[in-house]
N, C-alpha and C. Protein backbone atom coordinates (compact mmCIF):
# COMPACT_ATOMS: atom_id res chain seq x y z
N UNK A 1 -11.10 -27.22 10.50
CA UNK A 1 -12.19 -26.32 10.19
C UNK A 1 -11.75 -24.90 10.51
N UNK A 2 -11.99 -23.88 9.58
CA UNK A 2 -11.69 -22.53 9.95
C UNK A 2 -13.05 -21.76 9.73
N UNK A 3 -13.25 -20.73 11.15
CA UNK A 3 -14.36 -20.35 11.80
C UNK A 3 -14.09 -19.31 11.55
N UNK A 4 -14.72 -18.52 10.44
CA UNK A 4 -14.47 -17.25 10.79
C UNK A 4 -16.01 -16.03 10.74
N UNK A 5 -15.23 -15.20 12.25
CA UNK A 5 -16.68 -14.53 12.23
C UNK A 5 -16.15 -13.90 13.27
N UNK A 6 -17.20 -12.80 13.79
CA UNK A 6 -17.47 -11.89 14.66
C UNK A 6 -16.55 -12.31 15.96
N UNK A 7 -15.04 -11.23 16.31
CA UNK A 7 -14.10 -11.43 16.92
C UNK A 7 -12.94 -12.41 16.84
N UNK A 8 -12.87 -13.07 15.62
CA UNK A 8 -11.76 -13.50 14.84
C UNK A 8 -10.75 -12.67 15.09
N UNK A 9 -9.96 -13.97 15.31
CA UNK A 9 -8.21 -13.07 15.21
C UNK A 9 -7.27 -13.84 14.59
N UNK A 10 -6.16 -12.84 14.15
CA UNK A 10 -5.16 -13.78 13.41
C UNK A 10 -4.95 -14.99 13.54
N UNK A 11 -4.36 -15.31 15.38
CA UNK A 11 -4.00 -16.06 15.66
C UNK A 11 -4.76 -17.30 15.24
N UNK A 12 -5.83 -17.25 16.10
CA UNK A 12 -7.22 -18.31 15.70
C UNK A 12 -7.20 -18.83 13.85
N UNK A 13 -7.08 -17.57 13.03
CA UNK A 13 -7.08 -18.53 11.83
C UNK A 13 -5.96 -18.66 11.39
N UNK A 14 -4.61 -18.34 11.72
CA UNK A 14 -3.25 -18.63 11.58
C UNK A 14 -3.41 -20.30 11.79
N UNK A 15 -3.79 -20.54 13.33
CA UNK A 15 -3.70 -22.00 13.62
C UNK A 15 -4.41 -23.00 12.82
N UNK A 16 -5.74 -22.05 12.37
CA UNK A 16 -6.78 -23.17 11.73
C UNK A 16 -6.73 -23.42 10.40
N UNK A 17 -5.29 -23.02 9.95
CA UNK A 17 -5.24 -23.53 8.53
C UNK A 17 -3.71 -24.30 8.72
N UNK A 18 -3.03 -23.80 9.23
CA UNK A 18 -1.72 -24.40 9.07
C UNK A 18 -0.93 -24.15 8.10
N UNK A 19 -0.95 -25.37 7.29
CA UNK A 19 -0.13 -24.78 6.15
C UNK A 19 -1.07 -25.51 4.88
N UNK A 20 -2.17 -25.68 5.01
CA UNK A 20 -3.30 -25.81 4.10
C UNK A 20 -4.90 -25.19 4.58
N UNK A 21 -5.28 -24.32 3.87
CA UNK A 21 -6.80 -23.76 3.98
C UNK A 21 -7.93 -25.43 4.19
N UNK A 22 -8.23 -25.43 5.06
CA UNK A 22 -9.41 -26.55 5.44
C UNK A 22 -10.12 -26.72 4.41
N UNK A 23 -11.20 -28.06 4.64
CA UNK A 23 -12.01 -27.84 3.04
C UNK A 23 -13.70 -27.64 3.99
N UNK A 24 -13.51 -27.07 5.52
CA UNK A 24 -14.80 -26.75 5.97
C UNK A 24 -14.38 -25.60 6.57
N UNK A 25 -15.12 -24.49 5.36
CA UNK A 25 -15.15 -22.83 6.03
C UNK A 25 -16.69 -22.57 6.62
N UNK A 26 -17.03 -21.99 8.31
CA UNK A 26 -18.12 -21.89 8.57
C UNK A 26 -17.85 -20.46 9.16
N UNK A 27 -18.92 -19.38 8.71
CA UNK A 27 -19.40 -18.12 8.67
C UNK A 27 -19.94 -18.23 9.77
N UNK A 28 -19.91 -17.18 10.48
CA UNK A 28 -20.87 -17.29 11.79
C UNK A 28 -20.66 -15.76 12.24
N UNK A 29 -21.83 -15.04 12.20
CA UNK A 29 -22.19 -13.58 12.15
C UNK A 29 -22.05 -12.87 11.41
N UNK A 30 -22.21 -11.28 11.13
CA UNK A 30 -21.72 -10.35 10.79
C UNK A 30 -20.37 -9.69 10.74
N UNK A 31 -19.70 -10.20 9.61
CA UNK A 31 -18.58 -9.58 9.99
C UNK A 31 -17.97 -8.19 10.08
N UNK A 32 -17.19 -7.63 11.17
CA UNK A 32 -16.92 -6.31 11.23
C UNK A 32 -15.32 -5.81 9.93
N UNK A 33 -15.05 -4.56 9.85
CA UNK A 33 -13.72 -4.26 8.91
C UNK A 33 -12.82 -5.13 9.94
N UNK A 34 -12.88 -4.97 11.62
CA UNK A 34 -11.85 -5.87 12.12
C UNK A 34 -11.70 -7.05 11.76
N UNK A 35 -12.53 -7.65 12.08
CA UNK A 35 -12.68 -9.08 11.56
C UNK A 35 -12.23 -9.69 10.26
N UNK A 36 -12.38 -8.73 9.30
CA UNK A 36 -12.04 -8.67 8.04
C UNK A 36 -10.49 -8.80 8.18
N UNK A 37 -10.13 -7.67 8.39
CA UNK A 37 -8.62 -7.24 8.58
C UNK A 37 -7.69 -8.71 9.52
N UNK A 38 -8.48 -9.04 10.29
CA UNK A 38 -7.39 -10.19 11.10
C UNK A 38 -7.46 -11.28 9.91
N UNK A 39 -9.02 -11.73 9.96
CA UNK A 39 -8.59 -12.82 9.18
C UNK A 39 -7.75 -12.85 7.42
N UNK A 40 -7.47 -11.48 7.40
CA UNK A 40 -6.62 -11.36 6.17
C UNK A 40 -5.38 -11.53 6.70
N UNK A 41 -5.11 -11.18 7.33
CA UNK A 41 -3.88 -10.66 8.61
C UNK A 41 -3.21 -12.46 8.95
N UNK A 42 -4.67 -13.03 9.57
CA UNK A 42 -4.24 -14.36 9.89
C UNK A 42 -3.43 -15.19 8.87
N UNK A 43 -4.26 -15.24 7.41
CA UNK A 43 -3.68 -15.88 6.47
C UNK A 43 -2.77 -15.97 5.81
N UNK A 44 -2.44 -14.81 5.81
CA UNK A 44 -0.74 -14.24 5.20
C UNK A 44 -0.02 -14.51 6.62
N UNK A 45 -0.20 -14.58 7.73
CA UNK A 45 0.66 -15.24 8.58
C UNK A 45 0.85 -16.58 8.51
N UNK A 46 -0.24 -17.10 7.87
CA UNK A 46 0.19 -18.52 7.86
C UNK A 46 0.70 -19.05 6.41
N UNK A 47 1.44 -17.87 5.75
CA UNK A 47 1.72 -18.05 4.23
C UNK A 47 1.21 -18.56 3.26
N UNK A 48 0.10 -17.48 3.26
CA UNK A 48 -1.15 -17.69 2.20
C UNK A 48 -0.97 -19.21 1.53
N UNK A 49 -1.76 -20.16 2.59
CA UNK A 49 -1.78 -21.87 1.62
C UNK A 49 -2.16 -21.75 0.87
N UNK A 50 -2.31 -23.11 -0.17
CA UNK A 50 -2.62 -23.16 -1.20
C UNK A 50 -4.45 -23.09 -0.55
N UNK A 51 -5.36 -22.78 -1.67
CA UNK A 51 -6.54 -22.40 -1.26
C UNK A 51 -6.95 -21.36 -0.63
N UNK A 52 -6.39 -20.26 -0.22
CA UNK A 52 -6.41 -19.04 0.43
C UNK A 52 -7.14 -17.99 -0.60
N UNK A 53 -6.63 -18.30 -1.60
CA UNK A 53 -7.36 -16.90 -2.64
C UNK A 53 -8.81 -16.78 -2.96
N UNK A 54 -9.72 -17.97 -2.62
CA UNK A 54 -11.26 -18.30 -2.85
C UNK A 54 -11.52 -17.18 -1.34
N UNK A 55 -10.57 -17.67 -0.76
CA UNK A 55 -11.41 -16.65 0.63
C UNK A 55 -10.99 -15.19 0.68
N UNK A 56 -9.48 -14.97 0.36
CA UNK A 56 -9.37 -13.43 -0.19
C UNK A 56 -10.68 -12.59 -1.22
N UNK A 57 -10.57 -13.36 -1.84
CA UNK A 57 -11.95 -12.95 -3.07
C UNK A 57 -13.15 -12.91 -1.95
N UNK A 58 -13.56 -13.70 -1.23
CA UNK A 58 -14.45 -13.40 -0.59
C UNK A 58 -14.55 -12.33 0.19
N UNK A 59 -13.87 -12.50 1.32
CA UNK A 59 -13.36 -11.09 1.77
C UNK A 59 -12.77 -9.68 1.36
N UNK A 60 -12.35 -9.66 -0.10
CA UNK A 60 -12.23 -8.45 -0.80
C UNK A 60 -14.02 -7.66 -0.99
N UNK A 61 -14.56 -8.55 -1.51
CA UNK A 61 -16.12 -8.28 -1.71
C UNK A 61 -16.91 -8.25 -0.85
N UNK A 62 -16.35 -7.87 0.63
CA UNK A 62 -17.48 -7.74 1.74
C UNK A 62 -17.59 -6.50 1.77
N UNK A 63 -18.53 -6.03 1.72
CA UNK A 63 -19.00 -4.18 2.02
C UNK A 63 -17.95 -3.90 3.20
N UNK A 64 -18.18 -4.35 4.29
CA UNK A 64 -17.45 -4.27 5.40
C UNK A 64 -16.16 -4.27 5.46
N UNK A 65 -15.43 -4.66 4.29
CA UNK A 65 -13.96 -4.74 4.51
C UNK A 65 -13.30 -3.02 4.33
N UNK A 66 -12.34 -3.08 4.87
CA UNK A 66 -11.81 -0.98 5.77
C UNK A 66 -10.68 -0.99 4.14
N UNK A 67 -10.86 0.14 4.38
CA UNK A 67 -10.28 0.47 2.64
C UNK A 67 -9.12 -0.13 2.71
N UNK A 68 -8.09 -0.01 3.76
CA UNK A 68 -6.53 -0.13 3.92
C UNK A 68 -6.48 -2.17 3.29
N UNK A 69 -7.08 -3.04 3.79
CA UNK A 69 -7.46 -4.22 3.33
C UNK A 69 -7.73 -4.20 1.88
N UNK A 70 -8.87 -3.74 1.40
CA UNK A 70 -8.79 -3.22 0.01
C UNK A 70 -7.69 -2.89 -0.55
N UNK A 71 -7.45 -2.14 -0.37
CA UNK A 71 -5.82 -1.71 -1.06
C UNK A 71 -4.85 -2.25 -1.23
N UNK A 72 -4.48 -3.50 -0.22
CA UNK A 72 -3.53 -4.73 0.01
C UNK A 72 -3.98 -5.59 -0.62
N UNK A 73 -5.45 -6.24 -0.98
CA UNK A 73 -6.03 -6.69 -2.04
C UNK A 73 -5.55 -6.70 -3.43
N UNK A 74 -6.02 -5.62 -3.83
CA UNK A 74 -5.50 -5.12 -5.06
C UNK A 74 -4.02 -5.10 -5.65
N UNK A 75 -2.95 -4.54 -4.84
CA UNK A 75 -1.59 -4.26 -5.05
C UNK A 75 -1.56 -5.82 -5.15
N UNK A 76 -2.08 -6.64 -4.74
CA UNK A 76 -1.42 -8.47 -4.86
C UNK A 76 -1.50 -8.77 -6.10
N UNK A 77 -2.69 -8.28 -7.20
CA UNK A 77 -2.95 -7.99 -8.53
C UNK A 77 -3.21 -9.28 -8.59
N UNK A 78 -3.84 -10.38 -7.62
CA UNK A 78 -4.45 -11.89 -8.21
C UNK A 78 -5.92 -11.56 -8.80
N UNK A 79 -6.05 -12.31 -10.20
CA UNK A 79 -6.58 -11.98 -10.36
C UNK A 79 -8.28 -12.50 -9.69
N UNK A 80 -8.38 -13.76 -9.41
CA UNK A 80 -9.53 -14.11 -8.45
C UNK A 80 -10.04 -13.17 -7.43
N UNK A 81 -8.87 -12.32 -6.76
CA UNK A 81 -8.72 -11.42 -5.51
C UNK A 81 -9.40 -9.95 -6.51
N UNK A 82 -8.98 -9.94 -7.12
CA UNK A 82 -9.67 -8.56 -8.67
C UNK A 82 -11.04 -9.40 -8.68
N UNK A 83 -11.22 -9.90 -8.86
CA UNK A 83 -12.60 -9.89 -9.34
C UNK A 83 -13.94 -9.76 -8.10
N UNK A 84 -13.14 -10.23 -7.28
CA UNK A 84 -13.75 -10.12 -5.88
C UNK A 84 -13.91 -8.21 -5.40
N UNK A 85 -12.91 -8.15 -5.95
CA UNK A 85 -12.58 -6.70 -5.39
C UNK A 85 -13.79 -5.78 -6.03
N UNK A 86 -14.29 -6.39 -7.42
CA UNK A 86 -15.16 -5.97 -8.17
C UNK A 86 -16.58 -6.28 -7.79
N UNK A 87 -16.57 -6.87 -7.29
CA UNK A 87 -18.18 -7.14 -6.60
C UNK A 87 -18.40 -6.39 -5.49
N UNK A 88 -17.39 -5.44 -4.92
CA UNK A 88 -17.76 -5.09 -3.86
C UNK A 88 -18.14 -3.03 -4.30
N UNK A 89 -19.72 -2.99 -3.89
CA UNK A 89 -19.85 -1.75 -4.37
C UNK A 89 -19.41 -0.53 -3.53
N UNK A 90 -18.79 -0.74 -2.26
CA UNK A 90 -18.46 -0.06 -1.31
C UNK A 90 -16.78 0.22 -1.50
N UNK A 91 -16.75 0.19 -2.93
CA UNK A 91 -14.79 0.22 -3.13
C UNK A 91 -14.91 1.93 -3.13
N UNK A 92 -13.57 2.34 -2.87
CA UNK A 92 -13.15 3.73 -3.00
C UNK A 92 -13.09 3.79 -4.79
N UNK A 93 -13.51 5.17 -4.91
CA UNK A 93 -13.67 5.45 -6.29
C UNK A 93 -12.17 5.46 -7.07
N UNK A 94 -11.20 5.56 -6.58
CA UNK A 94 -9.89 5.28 -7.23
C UNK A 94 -9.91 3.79 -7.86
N UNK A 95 -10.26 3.12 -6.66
CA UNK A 95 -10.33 1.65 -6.71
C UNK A 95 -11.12 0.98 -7.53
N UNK A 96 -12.00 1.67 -7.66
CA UNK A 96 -13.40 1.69 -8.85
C UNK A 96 -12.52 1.62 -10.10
N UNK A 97 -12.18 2.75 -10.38
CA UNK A 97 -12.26 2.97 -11.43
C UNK A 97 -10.50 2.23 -12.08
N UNK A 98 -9.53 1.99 -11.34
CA UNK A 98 -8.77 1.28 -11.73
C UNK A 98 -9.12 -0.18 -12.22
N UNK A 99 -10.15 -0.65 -11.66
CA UNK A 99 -10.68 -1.83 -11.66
C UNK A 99 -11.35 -1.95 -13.42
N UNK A 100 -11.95 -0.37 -13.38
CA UNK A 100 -12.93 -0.19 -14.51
C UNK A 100 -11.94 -0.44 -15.65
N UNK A 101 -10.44 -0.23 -15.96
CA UNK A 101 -9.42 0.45 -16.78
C UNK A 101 -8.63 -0.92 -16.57
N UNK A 102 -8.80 -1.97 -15.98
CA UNK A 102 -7.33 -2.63 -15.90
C UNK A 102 -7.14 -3.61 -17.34
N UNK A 103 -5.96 -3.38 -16.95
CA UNK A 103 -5.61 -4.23 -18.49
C UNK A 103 -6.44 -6.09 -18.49
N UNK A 104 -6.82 -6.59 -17.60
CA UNK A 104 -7.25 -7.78 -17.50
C UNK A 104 -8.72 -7.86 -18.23
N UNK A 105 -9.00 -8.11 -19.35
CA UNK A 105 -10.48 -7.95 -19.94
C UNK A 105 -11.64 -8.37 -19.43
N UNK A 106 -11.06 -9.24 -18.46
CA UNK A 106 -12.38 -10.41 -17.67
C UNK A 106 -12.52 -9.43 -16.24
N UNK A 107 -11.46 -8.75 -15.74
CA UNK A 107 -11.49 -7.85 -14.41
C UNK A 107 -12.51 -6.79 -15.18
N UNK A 108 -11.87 -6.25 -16.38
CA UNK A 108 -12.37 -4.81 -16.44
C UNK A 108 -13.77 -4.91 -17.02
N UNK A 109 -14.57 -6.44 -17.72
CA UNK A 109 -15.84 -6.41 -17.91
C UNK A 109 -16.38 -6.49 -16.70
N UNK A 110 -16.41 -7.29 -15.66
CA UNK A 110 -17.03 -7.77 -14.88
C UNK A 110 -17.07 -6.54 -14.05
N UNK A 111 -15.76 -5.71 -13.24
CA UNK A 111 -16.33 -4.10 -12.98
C UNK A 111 -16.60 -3.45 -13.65
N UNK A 112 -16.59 -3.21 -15.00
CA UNK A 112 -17.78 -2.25 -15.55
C UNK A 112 -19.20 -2.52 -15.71
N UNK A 113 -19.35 -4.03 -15.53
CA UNK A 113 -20.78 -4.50 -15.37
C UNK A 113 -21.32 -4.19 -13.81
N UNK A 114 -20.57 -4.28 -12.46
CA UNK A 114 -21.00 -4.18 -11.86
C UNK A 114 -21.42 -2.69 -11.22
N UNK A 115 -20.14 -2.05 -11.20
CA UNK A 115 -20.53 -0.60 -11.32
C UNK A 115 -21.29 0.52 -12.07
N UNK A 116 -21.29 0.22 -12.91
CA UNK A 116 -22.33 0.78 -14.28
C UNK A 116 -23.72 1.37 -13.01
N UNK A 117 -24.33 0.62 -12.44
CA UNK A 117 -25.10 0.96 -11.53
C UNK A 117 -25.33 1.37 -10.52
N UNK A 118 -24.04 1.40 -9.70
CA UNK A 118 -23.69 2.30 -8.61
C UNK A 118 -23.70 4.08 -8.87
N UNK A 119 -24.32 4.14 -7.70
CA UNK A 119 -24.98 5.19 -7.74
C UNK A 119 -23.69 6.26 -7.29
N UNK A 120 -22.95 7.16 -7.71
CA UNK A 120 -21.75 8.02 -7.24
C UNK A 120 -21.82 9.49 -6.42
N UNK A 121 -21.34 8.93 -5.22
CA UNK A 121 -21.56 10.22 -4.74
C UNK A 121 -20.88 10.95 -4.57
């Protein structure tokens, strides 16, 4: 089982996947950009298993995730991890709008559908 939540650390989900992502993920709090950041941190330490990218996508699309995570997101160019990246309305406007432009037709509808409504400040 991999636990991830409020004071997560690499280590903790390094161990709790091994060398396969569990098939019981349990949420537990609010997660912070730290939190975010380890357990991204954790998983690529444990050489992104197979099943890892359902939870990248998740974690790309948390408001809460710190731009620098975002950005490591993206440069991976998966596209599950893109589309995730697109649900999240708290992306940096570079990030926006590359998303808006990418050559992937299913990335670049789904962020122009979602952003279309974000409000720009």
């Amino acid at each position: 089982m991999l636990r991830i939540g409020k004071g997560v650390t690499r280590e903790a989900v390094k161990a709790a996947v091994g060398r396969r992502v569990p098939d019981t993920i349990v949420y537990d709090d609010v997660l912070e950009g730290g939190d975010i950041r380890e357990a991204v941190a954790g998983l690529r330490a444990a050489g992104t298993p197979e099943g890892s990218m359902p939870i990248f996508a998740w974690l790309a699309a948390h408001s809460n995730a710190p731009e620098d995570v975002l950005r490591d997101l993206y440069a991976d160019g998966v596209h599950e991890v893109l589309l995730g990246l697109a649900m999240n309305r708290s992306l940096p406007q570079d990030l926006r709008q590359a998303l808006m432009t990418h050559a992937d037709e299913n990335v670049r509808h789904h962020a122009n559908h979602v952003f279309f409504k974000v409000k720009r400040h």
